[in-house]
PDB file of N, CA and C in Angstrom:
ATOM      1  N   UNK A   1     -40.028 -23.019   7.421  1.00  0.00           N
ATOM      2  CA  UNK A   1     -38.822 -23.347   6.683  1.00  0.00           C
ATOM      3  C   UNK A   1     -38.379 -22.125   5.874  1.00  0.00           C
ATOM      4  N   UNK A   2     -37.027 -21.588   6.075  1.00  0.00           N
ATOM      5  CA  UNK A   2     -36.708 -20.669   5.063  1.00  0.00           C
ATOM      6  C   UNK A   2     -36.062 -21.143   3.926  1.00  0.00           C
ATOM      7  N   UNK A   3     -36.378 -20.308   3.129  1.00  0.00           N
ATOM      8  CA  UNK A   3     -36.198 -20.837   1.541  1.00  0.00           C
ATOM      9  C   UNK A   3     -35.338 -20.260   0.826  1.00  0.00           C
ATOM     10  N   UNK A   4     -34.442 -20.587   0.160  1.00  0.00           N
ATOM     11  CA  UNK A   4     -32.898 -20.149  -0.333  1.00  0.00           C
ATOM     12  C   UNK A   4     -33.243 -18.793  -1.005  1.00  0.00           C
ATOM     13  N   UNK A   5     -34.286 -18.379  -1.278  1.00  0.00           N
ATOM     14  CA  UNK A   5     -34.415 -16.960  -2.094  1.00  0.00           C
ATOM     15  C   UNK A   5     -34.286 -16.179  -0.515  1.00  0.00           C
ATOM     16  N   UNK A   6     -35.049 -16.456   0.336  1.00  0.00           N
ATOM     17  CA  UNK A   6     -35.031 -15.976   1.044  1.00  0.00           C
ATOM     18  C   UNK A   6     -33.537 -15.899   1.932  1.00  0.00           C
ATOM     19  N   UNK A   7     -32.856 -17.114   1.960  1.00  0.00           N
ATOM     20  CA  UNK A   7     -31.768 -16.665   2.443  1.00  0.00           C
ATOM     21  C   UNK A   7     -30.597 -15.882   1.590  1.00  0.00           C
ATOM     22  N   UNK A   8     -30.978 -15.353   0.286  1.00  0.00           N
ATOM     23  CA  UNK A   8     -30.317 -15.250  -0.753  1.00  0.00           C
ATOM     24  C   UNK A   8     -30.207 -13.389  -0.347  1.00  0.00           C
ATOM     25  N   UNK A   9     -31.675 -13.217  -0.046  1.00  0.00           N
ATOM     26  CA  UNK A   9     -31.684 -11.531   0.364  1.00  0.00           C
ATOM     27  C   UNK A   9     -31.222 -11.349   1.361  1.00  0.00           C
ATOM     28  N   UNK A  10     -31.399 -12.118   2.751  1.00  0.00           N
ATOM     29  CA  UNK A  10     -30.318 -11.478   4.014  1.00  0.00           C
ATOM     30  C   UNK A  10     -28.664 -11.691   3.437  1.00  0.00           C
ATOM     31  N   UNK A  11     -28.539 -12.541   2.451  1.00  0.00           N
ATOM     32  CA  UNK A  11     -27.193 -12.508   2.446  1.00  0.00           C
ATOM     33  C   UNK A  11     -26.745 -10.800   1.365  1.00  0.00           C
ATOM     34  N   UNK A  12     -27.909 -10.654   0.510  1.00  0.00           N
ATOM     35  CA  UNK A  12     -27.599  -9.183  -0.242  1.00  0.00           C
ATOM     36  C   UNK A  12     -27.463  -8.103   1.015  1.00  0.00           C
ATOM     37  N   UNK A  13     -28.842  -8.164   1.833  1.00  0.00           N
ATOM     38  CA  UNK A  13     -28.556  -7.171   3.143  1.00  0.00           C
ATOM     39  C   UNK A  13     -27.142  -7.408   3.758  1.00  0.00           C
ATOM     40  N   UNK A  14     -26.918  -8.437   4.048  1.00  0.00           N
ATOM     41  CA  UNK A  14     -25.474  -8.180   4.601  1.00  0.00           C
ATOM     42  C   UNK A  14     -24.319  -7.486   3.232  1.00  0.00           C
ATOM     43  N   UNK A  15     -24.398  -8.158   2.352  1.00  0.00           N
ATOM     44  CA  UNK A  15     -23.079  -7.722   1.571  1.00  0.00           C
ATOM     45  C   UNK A  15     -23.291  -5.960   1.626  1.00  0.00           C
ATOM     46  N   UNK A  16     -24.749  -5.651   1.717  1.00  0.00           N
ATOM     47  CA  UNK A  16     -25.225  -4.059   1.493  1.00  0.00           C
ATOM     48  C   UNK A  16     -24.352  -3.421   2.599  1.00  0.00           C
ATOM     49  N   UNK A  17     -24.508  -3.664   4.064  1.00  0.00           N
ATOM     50  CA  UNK A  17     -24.684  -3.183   4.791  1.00  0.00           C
ATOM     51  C   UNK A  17     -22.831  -3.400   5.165  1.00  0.00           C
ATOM     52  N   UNK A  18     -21.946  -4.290   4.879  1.00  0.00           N
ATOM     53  CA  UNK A  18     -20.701  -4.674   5.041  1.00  0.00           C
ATOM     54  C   UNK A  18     -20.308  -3.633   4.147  1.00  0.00           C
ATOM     55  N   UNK A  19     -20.472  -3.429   2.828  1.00  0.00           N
ATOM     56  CA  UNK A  19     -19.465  -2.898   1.560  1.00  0.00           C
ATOM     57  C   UNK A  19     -18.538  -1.787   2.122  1.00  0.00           C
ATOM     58  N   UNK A  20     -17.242  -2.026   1.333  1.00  0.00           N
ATOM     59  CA  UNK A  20     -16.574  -1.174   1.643  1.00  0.00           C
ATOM     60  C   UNK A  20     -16.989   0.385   0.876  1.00  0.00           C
ATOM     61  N   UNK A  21     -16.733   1.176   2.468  1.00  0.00           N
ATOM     62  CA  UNK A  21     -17.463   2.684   2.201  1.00  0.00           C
ATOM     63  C   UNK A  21     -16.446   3.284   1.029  1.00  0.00           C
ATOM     64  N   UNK A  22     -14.735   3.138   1.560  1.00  0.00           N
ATOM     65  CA  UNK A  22     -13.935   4.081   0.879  1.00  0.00           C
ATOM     66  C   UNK A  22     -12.704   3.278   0.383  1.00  0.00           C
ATOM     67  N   UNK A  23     -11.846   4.108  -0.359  1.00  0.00           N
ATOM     68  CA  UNK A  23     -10.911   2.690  -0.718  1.00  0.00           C
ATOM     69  C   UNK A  23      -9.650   2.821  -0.347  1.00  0.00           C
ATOM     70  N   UNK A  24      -9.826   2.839   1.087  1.00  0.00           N
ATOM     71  CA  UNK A  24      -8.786   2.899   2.030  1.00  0.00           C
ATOM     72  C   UNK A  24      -8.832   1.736   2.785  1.00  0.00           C
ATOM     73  N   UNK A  25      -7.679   0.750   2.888  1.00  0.00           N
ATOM     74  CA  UNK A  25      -7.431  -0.159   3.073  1.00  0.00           C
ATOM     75  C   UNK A  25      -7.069  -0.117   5.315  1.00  0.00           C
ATOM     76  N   UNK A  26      -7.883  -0.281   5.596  1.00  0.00           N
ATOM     77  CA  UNK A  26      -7.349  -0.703   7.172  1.00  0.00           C
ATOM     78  C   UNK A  26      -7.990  -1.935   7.601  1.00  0.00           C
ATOM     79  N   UNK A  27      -6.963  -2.062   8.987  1.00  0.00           N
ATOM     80  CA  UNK A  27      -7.496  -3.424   9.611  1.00  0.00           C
ATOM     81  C   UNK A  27      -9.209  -3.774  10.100  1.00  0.00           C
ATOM     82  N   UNK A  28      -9.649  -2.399  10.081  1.00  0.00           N
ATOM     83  CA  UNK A  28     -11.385  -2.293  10.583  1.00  0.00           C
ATOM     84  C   UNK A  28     -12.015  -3.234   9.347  1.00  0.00           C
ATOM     85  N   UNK A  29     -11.665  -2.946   8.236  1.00  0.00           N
ATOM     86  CA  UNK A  29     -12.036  -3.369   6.986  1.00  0.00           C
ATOM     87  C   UNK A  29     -11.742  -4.780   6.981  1.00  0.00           C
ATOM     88  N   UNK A  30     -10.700  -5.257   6.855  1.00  0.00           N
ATOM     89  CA  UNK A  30     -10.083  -6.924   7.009  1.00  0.00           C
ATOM     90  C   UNK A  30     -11.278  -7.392   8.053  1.00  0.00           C
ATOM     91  N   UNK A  31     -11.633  -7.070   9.435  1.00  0.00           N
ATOM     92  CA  UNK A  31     -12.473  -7.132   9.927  1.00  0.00           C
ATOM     93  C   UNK A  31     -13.649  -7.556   9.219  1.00  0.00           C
ATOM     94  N   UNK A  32     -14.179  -6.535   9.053  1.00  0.00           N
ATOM     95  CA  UNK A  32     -15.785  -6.509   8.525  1.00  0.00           C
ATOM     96  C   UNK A  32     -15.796  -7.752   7.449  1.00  0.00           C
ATOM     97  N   UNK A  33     -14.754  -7.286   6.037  1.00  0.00           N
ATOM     98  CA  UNK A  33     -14.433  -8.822   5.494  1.00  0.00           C
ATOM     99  C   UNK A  33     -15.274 -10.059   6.020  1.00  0.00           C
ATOM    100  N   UNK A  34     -13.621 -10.314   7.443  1.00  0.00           N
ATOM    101  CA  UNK A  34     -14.111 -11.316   7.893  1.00  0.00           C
ATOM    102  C   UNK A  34     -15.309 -11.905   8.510  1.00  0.00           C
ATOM    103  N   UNK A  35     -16.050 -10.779   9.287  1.00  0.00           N
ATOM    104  CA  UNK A  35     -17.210 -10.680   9.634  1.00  0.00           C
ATOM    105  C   UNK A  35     -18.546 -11.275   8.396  1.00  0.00           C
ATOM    106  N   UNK A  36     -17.998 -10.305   7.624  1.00  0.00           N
ATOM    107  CA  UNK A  36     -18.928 -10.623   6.243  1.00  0.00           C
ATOM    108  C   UNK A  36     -18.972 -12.275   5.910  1.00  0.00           C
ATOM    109  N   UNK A  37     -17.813 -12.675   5.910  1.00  0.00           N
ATOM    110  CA  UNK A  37     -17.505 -14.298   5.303  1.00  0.00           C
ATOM    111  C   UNK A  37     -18.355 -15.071   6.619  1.00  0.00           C
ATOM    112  N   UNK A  38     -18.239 -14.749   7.815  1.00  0.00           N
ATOM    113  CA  UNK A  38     -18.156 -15.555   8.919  1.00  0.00           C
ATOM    114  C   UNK A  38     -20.096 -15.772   8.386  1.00  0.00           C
ATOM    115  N   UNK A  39     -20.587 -14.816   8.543  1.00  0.00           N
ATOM    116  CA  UNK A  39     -22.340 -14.617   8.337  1.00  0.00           C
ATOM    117  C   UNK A  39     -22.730 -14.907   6.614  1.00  0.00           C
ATOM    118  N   UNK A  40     -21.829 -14.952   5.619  1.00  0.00           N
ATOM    119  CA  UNK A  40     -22.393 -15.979   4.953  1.00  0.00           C
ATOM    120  C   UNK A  40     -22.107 -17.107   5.540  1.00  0.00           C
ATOM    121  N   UNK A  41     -20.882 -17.623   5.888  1.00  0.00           N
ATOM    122  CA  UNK A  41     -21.194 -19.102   6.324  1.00  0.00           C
ATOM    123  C   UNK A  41     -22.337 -20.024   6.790  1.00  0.00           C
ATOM    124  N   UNK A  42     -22.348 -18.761   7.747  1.00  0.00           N
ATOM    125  CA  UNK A  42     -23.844 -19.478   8.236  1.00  0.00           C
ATOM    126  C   UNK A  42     -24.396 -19.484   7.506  1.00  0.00           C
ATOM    127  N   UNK A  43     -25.341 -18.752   6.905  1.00  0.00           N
ATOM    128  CA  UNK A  43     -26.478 -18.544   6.169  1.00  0.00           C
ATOM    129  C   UNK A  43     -26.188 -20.029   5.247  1.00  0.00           C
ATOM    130  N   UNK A  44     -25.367 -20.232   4.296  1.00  0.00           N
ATOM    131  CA  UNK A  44     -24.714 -21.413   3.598  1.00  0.00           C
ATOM    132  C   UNK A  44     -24.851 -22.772   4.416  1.00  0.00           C
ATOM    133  N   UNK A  45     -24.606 -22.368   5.401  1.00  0.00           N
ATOM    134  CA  UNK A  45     -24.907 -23.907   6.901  1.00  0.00           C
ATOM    135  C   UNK A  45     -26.812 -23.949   6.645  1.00  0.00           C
ATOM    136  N   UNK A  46     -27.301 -22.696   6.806  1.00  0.00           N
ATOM    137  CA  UNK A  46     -28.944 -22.843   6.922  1.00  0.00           C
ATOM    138  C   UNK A  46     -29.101 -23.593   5.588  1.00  0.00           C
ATOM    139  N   UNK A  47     -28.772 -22.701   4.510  1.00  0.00           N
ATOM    140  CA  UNK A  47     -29.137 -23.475   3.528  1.00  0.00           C
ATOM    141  C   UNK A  47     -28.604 -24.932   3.110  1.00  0.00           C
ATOM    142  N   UNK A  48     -28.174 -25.898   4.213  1.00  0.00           N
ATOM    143  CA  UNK A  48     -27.855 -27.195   3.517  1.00  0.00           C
ATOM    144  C   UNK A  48     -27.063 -27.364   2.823  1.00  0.00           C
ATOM    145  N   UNK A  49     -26.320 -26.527   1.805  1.00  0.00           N
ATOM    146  CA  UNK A  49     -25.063 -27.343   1.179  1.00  0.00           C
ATOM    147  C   UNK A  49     -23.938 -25.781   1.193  1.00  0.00           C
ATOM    148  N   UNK A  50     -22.960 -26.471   1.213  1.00  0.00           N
ATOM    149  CA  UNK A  50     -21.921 -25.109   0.877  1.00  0.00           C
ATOM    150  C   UNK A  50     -21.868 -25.137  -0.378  1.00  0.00           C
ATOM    151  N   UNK A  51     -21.514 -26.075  -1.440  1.00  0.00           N
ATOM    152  CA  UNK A  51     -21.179 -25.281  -2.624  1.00  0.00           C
ATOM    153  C   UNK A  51     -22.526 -24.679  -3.636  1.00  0.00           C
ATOM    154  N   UNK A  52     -23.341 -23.776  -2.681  1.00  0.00           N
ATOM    155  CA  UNK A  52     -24.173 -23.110  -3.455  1.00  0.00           C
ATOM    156  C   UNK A  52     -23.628 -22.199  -3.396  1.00  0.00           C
ATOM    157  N   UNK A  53     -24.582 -20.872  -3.881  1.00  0.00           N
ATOM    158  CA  UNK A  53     -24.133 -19.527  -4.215  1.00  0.00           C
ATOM    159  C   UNK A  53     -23.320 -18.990  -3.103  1.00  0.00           C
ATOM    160  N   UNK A  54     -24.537 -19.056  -2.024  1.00  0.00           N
ATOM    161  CA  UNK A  54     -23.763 -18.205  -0.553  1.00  0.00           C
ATOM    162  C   UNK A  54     -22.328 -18.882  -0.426  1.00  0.00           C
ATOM    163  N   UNK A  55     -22.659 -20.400  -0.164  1.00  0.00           N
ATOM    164  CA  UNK A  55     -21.050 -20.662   0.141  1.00  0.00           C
ATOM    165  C   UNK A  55     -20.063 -20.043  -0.530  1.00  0.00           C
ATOM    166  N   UNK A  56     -19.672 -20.171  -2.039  1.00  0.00           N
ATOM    167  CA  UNK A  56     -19.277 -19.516  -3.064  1.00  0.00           C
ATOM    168  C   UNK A  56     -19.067 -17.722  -2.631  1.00  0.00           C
ATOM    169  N   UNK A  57     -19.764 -17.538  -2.525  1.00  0.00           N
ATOM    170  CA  UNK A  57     -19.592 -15.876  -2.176  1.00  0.00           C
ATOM    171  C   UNK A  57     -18.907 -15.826  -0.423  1.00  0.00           C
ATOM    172  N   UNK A  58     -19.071 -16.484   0.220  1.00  0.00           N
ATOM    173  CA  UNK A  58     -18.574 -16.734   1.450  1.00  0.00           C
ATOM    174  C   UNK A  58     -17.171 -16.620   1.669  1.00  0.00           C
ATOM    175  N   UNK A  59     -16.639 -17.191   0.361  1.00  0.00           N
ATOM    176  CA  UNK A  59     -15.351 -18.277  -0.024  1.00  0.00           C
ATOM    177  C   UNK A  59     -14.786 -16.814  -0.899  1.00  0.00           C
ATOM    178  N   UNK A  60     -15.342 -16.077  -1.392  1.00  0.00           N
ATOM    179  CA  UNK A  60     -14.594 -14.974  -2.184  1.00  0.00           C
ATOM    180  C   UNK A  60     -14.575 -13.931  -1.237  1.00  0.00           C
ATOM    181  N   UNK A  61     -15.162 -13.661  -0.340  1.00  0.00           N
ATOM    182  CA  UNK A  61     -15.069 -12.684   0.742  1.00  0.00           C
ATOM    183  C   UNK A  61     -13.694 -12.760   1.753  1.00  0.00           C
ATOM    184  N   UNK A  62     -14.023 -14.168   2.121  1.00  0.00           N
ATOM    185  CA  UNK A  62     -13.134 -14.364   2.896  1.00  0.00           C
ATOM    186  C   UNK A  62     -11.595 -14.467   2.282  1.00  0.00           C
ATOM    187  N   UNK A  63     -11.102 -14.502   0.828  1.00  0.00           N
ATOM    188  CA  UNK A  63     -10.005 -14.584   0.030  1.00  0.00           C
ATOM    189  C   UNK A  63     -10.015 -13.019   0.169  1.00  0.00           C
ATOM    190  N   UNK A  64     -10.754 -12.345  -0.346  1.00  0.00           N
ATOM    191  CA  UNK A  64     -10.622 -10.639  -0.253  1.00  0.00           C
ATOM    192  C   UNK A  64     -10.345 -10.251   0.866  1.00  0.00           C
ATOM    193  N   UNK A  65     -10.678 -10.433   2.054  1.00  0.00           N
ATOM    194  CA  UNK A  65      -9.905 -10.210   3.555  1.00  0.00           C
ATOM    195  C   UNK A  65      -8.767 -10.778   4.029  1.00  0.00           C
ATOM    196  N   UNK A  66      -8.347 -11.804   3.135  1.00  0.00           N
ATOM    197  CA  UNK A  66      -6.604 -12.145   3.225  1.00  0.00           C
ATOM    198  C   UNK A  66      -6.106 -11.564   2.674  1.00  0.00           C
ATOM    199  N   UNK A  67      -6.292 -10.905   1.171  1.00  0.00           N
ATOM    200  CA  UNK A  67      -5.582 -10.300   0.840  1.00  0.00           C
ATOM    201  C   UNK A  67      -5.003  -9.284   0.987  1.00  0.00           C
ATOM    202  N   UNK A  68      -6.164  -8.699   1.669  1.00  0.00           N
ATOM    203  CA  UNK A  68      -6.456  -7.181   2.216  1.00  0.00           C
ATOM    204  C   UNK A  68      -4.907  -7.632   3.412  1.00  0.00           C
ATOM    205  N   UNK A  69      -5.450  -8.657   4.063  1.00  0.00           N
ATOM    206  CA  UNK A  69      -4.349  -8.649   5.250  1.00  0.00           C
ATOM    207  C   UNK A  69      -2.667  -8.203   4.955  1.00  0.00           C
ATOM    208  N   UNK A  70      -3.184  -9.418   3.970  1.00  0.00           N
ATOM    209  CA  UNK A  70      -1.449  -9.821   3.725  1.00  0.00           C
ATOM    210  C   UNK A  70      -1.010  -8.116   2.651  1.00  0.00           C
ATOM    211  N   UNK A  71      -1.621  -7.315   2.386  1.00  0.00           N
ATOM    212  CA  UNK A  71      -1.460  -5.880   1.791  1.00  0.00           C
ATOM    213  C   UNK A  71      -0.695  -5.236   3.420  1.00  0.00           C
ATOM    214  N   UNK A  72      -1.628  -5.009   3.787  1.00  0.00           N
ATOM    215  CA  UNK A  72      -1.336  -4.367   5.219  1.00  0.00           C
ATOM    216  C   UNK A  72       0.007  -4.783   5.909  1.00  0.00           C
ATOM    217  N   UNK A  73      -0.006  -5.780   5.817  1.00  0.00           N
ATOM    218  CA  UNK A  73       0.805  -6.493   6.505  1.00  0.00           C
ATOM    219  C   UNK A  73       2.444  -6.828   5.542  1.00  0.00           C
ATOM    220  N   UNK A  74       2.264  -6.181   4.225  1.00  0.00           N
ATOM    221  CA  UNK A  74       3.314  -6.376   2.975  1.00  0.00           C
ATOM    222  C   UNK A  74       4.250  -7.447   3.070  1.00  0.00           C
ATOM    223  N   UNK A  75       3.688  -8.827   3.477  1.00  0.00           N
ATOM    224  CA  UNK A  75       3.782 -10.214   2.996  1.00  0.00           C
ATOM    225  C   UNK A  75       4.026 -10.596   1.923  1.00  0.00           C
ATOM    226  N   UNK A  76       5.341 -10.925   1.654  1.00  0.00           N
ATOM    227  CA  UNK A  76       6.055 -11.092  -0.012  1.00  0.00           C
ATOM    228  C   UNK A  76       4.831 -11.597  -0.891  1.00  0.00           C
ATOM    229  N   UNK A  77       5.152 -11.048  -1.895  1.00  0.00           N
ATOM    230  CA  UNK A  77       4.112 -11.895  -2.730  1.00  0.00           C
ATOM    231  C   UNK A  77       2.698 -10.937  -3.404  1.00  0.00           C
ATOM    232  N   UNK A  78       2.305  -9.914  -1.716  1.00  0.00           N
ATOM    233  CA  UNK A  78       1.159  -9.173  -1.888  1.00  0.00           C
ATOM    234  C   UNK A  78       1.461  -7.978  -2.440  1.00  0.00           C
ATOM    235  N   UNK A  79       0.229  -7.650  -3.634  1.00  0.00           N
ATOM    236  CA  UNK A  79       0.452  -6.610  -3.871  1.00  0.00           C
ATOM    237  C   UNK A  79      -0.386  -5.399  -3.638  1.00  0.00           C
ATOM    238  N   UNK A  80       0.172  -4.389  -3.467  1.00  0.00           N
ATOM    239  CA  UNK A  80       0.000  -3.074  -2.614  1.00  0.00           C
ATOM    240  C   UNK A  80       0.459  -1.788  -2.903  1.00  0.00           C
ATOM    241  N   UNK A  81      -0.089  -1.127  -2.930  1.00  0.00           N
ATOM    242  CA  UNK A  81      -0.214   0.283  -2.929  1.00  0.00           C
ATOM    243  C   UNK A  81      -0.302   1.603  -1.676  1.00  0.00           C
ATOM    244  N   UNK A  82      -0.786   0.618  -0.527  1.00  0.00           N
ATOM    245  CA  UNK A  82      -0.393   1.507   0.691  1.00  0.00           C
ATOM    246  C   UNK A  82       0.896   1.834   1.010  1.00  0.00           C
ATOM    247  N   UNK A  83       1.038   2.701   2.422  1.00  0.00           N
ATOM    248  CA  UNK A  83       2.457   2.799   2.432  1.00  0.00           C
ATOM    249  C   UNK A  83       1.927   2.342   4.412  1.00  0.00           C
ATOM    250  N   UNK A  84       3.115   1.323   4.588  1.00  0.00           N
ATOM    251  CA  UNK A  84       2.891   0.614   6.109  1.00  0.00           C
ATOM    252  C   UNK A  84       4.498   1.393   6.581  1.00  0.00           C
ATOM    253  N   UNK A  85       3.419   2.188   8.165  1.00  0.00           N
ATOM    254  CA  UNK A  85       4.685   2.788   8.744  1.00  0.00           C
ATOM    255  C   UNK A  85       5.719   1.653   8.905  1.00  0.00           C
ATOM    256  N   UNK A  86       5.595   0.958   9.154  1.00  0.00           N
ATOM    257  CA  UNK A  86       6.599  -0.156  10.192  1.00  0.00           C
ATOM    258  C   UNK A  86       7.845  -0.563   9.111  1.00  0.00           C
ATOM    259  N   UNK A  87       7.564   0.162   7.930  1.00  0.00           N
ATOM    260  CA  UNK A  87       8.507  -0.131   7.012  1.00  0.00           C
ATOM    261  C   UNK A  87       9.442   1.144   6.885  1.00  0.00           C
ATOM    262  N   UNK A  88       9.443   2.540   7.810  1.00  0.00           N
ATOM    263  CA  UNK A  88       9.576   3.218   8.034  1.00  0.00           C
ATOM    264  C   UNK A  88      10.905   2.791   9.196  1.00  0.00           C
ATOM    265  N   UNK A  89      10.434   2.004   9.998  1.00  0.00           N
ATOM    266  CA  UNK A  89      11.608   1.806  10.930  1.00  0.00           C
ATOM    267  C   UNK A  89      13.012   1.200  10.697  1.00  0.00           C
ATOM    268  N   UNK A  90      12.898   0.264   9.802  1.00  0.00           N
ATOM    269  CA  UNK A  90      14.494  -0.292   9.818  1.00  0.00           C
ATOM    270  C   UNK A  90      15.245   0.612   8.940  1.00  0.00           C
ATOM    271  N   UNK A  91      14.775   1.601   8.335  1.00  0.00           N
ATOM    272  CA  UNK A  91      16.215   3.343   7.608  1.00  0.00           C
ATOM    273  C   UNK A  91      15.625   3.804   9.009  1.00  0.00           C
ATOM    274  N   UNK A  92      14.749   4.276   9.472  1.00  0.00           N
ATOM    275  CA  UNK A  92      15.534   4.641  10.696  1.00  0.00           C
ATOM    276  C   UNK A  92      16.661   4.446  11.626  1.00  0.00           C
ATOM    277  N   UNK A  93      16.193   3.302  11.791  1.00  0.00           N
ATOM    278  CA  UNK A  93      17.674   2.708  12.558  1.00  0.00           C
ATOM    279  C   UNK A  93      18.713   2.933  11.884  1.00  0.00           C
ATOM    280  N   UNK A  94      19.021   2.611  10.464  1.00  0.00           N
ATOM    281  CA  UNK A  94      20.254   2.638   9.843  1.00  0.00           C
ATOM    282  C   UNK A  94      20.714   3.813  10.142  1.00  0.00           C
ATOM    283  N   UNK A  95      19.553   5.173   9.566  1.00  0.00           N
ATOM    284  CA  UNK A  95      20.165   6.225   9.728  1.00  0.00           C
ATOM    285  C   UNK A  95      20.718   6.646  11.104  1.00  0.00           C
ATOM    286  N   UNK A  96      19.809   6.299  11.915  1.00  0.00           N
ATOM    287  CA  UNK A  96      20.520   7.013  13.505  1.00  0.00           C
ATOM    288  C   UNK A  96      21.067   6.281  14.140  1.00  0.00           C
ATOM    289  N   UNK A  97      21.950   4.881  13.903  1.00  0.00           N
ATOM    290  CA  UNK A  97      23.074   4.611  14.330  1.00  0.00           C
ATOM    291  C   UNK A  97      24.370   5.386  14.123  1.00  0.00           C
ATOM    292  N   UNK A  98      24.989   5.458  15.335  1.00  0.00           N
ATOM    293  CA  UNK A  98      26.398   6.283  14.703  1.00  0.00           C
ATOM    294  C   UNK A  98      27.344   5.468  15.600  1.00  0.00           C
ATOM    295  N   UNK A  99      28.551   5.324  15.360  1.00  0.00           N
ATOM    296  CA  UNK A  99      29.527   4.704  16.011  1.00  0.00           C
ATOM    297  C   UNK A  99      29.775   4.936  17.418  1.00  0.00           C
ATOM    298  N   UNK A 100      29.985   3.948  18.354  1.00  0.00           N
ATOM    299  CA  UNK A 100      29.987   4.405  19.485  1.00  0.00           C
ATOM    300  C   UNK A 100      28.821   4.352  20.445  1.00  0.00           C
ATOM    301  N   UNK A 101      27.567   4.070  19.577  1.00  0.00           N
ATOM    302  CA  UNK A 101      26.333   4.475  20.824  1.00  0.00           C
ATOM    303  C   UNK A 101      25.098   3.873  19.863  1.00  0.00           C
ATOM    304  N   UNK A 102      24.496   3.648  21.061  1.00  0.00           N
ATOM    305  CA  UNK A 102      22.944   3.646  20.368  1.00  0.00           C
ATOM    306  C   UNK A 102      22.160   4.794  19.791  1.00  0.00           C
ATOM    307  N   UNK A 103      22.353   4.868  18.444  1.00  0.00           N
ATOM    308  CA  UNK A 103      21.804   6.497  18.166  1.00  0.00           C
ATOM    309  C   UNK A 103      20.209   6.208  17.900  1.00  0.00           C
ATOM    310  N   UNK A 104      19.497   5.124  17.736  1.00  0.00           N
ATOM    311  CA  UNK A 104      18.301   5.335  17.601  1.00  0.00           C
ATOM    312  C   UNK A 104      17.389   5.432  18.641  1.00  0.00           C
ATOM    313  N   UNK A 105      17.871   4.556  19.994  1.00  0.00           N
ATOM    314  CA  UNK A 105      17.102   4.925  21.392  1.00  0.00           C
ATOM    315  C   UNK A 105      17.693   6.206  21.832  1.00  0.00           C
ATOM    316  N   UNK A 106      19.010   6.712  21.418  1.00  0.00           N
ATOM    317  CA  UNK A 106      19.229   8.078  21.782  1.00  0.00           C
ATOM    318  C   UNK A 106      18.100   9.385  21.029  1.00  0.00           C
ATOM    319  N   UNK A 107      18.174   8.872  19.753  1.00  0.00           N
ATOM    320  CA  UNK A 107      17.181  10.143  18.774  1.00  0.00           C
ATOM    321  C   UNK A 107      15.741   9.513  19.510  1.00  0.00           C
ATOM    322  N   UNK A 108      15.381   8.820  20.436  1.00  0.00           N
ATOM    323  CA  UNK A 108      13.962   8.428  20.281  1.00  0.00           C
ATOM    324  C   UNK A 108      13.901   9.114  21.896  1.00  0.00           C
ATOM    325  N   UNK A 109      14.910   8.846  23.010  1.00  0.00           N
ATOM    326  CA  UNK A 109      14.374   9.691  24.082  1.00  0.00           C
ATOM    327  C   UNK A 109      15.150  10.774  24.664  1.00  0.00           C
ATOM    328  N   UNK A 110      15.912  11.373  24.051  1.00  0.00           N
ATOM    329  CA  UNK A 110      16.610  12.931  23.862  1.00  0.00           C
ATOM    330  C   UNK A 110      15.890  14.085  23.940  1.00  0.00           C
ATOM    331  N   UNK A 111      15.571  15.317  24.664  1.00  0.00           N
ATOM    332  CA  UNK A 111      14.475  16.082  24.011  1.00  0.00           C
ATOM    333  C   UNK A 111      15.223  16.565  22.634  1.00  0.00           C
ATOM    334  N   UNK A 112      13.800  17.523  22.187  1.00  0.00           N
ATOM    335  CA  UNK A 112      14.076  18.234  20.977  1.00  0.00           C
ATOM    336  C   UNK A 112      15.006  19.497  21.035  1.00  0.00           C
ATOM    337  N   UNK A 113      16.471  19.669  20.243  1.00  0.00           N
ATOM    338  CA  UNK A 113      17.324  20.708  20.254  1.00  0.00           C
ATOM    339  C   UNK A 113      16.337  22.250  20.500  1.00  0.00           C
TER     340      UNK A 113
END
């Protein structure tokens, strides 16, 4: 029978071995997060009840990898400090429309002057 101390340290080895290295926000990370939450779960399933510790820590992991998402992903509401290319594209377009033509599939397969 394993015994909640004992499942208490594979769950430290995991948080050890998950932590975020740097504090750069990517989807690898949201990942691991989730990864992280998914393997306390279990561990929380071994131990018989969720609202113990692991569950609890399970449950804050997995909130920290939504958030992380919804950052990445700059989902009203989230707040953020990265900069997401894809927010880059719609002044593109504005800018390289010009009357008369498609100027942004034109500036995108034109060669270079």
């Amino acid at each position: 029978m394993i015994t909640d101390l004992e499942l208490e340290r594979v769950a430290a080895v995991i948080e050890r071995v998950l932590r975020r290295r740097d504090g750069t926000a990517t989807w690898e990370q949201v990942e691991r997060l989730r990864l992280q939450s998914d393997l306390l779960d279990r561990l929380a399933a071994a131990q018989r009840h969720w609202d113990g510790s692991i569950g609890g820590r399970a449950e804050l992991v997995r909130d920290a990898a939504e958030q992380l998402a919804d950052e990445l992903n700059r989902a009203p509401g989230a707040k953020t400090e990265h900069e997401c290319p894809c927010r880059a594209e719609p002044a593109a377009r504005a800018t390289a429309d010009r009357p008369g033509g498609d100027g942004l599939r034109a500036a995108r397969t034109s060669p270079p002057a």
